[in-house]
Each structure stands twice: as structure tokens, then as C-alpha cells.
Protein backbone atom coordinates (compact mmCIF):
# COMPACT_ATOMS: atom_id res chain seq x y z
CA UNK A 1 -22.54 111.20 57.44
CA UNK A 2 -25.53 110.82 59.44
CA UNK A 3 -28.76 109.72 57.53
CA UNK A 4 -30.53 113.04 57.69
CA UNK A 5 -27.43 114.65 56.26
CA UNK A 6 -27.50 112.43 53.88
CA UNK A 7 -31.20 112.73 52.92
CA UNK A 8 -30.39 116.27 52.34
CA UNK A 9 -27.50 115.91 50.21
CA UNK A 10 -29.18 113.48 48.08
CA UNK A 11 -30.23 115.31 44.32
CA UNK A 12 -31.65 114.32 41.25
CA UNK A 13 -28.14 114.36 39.02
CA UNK A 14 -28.81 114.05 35.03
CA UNK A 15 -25.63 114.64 34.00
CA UNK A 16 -22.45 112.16 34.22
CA UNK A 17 -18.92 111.49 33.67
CA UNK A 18 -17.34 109.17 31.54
CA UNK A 19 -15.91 107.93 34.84
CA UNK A 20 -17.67 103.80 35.29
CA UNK A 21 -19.22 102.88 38.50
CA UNK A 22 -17.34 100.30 39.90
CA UNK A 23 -18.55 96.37 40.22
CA UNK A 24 -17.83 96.84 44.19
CA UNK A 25 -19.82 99.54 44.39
CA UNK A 26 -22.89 98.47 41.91
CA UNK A 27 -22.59 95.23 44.30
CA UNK A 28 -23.07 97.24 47.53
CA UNK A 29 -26.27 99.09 45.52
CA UNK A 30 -27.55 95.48 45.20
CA UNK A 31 -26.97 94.56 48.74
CA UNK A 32 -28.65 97.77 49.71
CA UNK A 33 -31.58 97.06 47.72
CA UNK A 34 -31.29 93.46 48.76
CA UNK A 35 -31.75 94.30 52.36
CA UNK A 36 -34.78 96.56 51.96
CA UNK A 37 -38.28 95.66 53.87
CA UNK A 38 -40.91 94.22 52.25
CA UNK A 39 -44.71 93.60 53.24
CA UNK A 40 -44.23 90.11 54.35
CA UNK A 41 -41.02 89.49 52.61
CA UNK A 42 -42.58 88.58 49.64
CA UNK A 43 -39.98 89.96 47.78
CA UNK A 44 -42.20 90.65 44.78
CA UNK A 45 -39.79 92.72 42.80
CA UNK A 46 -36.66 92.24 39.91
CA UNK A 47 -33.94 94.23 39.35
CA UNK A 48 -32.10 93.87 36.31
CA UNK A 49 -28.41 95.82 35.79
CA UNK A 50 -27.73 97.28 31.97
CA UNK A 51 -24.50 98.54 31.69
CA UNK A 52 -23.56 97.04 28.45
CA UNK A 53 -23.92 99.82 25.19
CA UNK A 54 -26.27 97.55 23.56
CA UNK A 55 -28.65 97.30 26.61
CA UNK A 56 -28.06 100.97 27.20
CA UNK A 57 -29.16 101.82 23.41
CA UNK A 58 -32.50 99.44 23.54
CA UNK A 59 -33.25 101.40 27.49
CA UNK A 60 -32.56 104.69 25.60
CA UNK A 61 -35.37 103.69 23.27
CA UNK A 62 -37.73 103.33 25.61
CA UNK A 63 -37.05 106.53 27.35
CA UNK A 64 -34.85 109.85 26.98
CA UNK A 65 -33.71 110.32 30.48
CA UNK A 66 -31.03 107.90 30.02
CA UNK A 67 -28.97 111.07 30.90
CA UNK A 68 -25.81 109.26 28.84
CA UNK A 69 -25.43 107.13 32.39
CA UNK A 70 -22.91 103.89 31.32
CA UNK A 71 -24.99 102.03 33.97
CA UNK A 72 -28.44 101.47 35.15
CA UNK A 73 -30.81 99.69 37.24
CA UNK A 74 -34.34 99.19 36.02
CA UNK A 75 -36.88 98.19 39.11
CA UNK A 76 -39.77 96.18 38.73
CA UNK A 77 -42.32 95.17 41.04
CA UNK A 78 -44.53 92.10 40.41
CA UNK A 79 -47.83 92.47 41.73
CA UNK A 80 -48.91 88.67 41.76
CA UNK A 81 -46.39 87.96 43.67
CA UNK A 82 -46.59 90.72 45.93
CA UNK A 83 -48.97 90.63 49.58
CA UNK A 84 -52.40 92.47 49.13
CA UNK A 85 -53.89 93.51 52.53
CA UNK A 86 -57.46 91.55 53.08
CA UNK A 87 -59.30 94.66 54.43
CA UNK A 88 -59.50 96.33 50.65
CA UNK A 89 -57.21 94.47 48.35
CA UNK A 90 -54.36 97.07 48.55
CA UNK A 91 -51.68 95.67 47.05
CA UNK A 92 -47.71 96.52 48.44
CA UNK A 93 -45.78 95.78 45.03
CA UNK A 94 -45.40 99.39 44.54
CA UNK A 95 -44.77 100.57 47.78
CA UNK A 96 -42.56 97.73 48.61
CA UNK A 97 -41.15 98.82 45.16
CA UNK A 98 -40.51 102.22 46.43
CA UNK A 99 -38.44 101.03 49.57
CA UNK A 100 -36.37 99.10 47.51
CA UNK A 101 -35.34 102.41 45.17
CA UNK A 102 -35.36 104.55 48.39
CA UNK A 103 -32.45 102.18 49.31
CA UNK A 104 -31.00 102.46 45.80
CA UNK A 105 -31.02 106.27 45.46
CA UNK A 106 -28.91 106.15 49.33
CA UNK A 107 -26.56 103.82 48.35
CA UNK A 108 -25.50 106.03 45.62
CA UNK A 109 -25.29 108.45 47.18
CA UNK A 110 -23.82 107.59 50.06
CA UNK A 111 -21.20 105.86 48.01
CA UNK A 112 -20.12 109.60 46.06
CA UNK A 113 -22.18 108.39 43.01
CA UNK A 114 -25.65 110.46 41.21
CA UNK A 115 -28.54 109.23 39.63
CA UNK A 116 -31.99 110.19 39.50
CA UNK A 117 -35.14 108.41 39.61
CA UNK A 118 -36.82 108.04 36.23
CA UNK A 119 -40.61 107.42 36.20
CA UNK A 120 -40.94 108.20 32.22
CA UNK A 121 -40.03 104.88 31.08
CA UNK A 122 -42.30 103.38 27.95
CA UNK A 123 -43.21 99.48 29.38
CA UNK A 124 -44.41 98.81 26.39
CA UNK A 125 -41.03 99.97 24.27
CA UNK A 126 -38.98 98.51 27.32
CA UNK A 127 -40.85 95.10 27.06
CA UNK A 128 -40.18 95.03 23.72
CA UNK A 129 -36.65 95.12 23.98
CA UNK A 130 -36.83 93.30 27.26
CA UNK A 131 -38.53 90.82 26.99
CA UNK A 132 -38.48 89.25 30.70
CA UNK A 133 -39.81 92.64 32.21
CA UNK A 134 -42.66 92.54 30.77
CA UNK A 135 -44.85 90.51 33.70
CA UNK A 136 -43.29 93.47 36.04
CA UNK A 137 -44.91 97.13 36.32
CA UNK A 138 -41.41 99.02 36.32
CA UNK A 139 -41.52 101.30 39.08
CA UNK A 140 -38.31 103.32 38.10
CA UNK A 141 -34.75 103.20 36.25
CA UNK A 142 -32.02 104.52 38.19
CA UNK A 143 -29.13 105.72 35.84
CA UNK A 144 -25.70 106.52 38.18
CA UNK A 145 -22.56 107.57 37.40
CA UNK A 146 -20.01 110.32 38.51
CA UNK A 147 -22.04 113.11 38.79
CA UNK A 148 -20.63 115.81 35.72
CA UNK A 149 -19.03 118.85 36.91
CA UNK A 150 -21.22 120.47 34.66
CA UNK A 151 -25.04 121.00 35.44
CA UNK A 152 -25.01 117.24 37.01
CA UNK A 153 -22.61 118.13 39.86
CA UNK A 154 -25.85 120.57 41.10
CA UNK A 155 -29.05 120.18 42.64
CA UNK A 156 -31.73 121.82 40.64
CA UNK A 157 -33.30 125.23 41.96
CA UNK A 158 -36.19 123.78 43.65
CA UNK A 159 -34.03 121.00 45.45
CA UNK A 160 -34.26 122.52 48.92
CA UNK A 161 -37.59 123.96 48.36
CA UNK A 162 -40.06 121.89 50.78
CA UNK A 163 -43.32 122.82 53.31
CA UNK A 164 -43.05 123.28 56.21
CA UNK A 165 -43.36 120.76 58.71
CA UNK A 166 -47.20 121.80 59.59
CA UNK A 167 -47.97 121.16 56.76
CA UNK A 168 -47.28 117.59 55.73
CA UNK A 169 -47.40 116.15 59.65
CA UNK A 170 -50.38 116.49 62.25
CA UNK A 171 -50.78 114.66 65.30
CA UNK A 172 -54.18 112.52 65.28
């Protein structure tokens, strides 16, 4: 599969099987994340890998789109450690953050896996239970699985709905 056709088979899938995710193919999610660009290769982010039930209960508490995943990846970017661009102070934690999940939500796909990327995530619950996120802004939990034959195994209704291409590019 090509990356475009991959980009367009990728969904949001909230439903899973009982079926585990394998600890070849959470490795290869790692390595994908691993290998993702980041301004200067700071590397200012942490990923931490819950796939116990008692780390999947005290996640669960901090959010409800857990989606009964048995495995997860929480994301979190660290901003002090991050590079913040001179000009205006911008700092690239988050959007070096957001390459890193890009590469997590292909992986899992491209390896016949779903997952979804959850922004509704309580840091304060989350920090609570976890204590050694708590000097990282989470940027987003990715629970995967098998996606469920059920309503998971589908894209929702509004999956392929995107503007056009005049409308979100312009030549300068």
C-alpha cells in the first residue's frame, strides 16, 4: 500500500477485539514513533505503553475513550526540553508531538491494527495516577487493538467528508 492509500484508509476505530496486539508489532509502533522528525532533534517527548489491567483501569479514570483497548500509548511532549524558535518564542513540543502520533496512528494502521487519537484526557486525573507524566503536556493517548467487527471495523459517516483542495491550499 502506497502512503496516500494508506492515509485514506486510516479511521478513527473505537471499538476492539479481545484479540492483543502483539509485542512485535507494539515494537514496530515504537520504532515508528522513534524515527519521527523533530525540530532539532530535541526529542522533547515520552511515551509510556499501558497494557497491563491495572494501568488500563487508572487511564480509564482519567478519560472515557479508553474504548475497552487492552493496550495504549499515552504521548507527551515536554516543552522545556523542546526547541523554541528565537523570532517569537514558538515553541515545537506540540507540533513535534504531533509528528510523532502521525507516525503512531500509520503504524497501526499499516500494520492491520485501529486506534484513534484521544485528545479528552484529564492531566490532572492522569498525573495523579501517573505520577511521572505529570512535567509532560499529553498531547494524545492512542488506544489500538483489532478493530471490532462491530461499529469499530467502520469509519464514521463523516470519514471521507473533506474540502476541496481550493480550499485548504493556495499558491503564494
Amino acid at each position: 500500500m502506497n502512503f496516500i492509500e494508506l492515509a485514506k484508509a486510516r479511521y478513527s476505530c473505537r471499538k476492539f477485539t479481545d484479540q492483543p496486539v502483539s509485542e512485535e508489532q507494539l515494537q514496530l509502533i515504537l520504532e515508528a514513533a522513534q524515527c519521527a522528525p523533530t525540530a532539532t532533534n530535541a526529542q522533547a517527548y515520552r511515551i509510556w505503553v499501558i497494557k497491563t489491567p491495572e494501568a488500563i483501569a487508572k487511564v480509564n479514570q482519567a478519560t472515557r475513550n479508553g474504548y475497552g483497548a487492552q493496550t495504549m500509548l499515552l504521548l507527551g511532549a515536554k516543552p522545556g526540553d523542546a526547541w523554541t524558535r528565537e523570532d517569537d518564542d514558538h515553541n515545537f513540543a506540540d507540533i513535534d508531538a504531533g509528528i510523532i502520533g502521525a507516525h503512531i496512528l500509520f503504524e497501526i494502521q499499516a500494520l492491520g491494527l485501529g486506534t484513534t487519537w484521544v485528545g479528552r484526557v484529564d492531566p490532572v486525573k492522569l498525573a495523579e495516577q501517573f505520577p511521572e507524566t505529570q512535567d509532560y503536556t499529553i498531547v494524545g493517548l492512542f488506544p489500538m487493538g483489532y478493530p471490532s467487527p462491530e461499529t469499530g471495523g467502520q469509519p464514521s459517516k463523516k470519514h471521507t467528508t473533506r474540502k476541496t483542495l481550493a480550499e485548504i491550499a493556495c499558491e503564494l
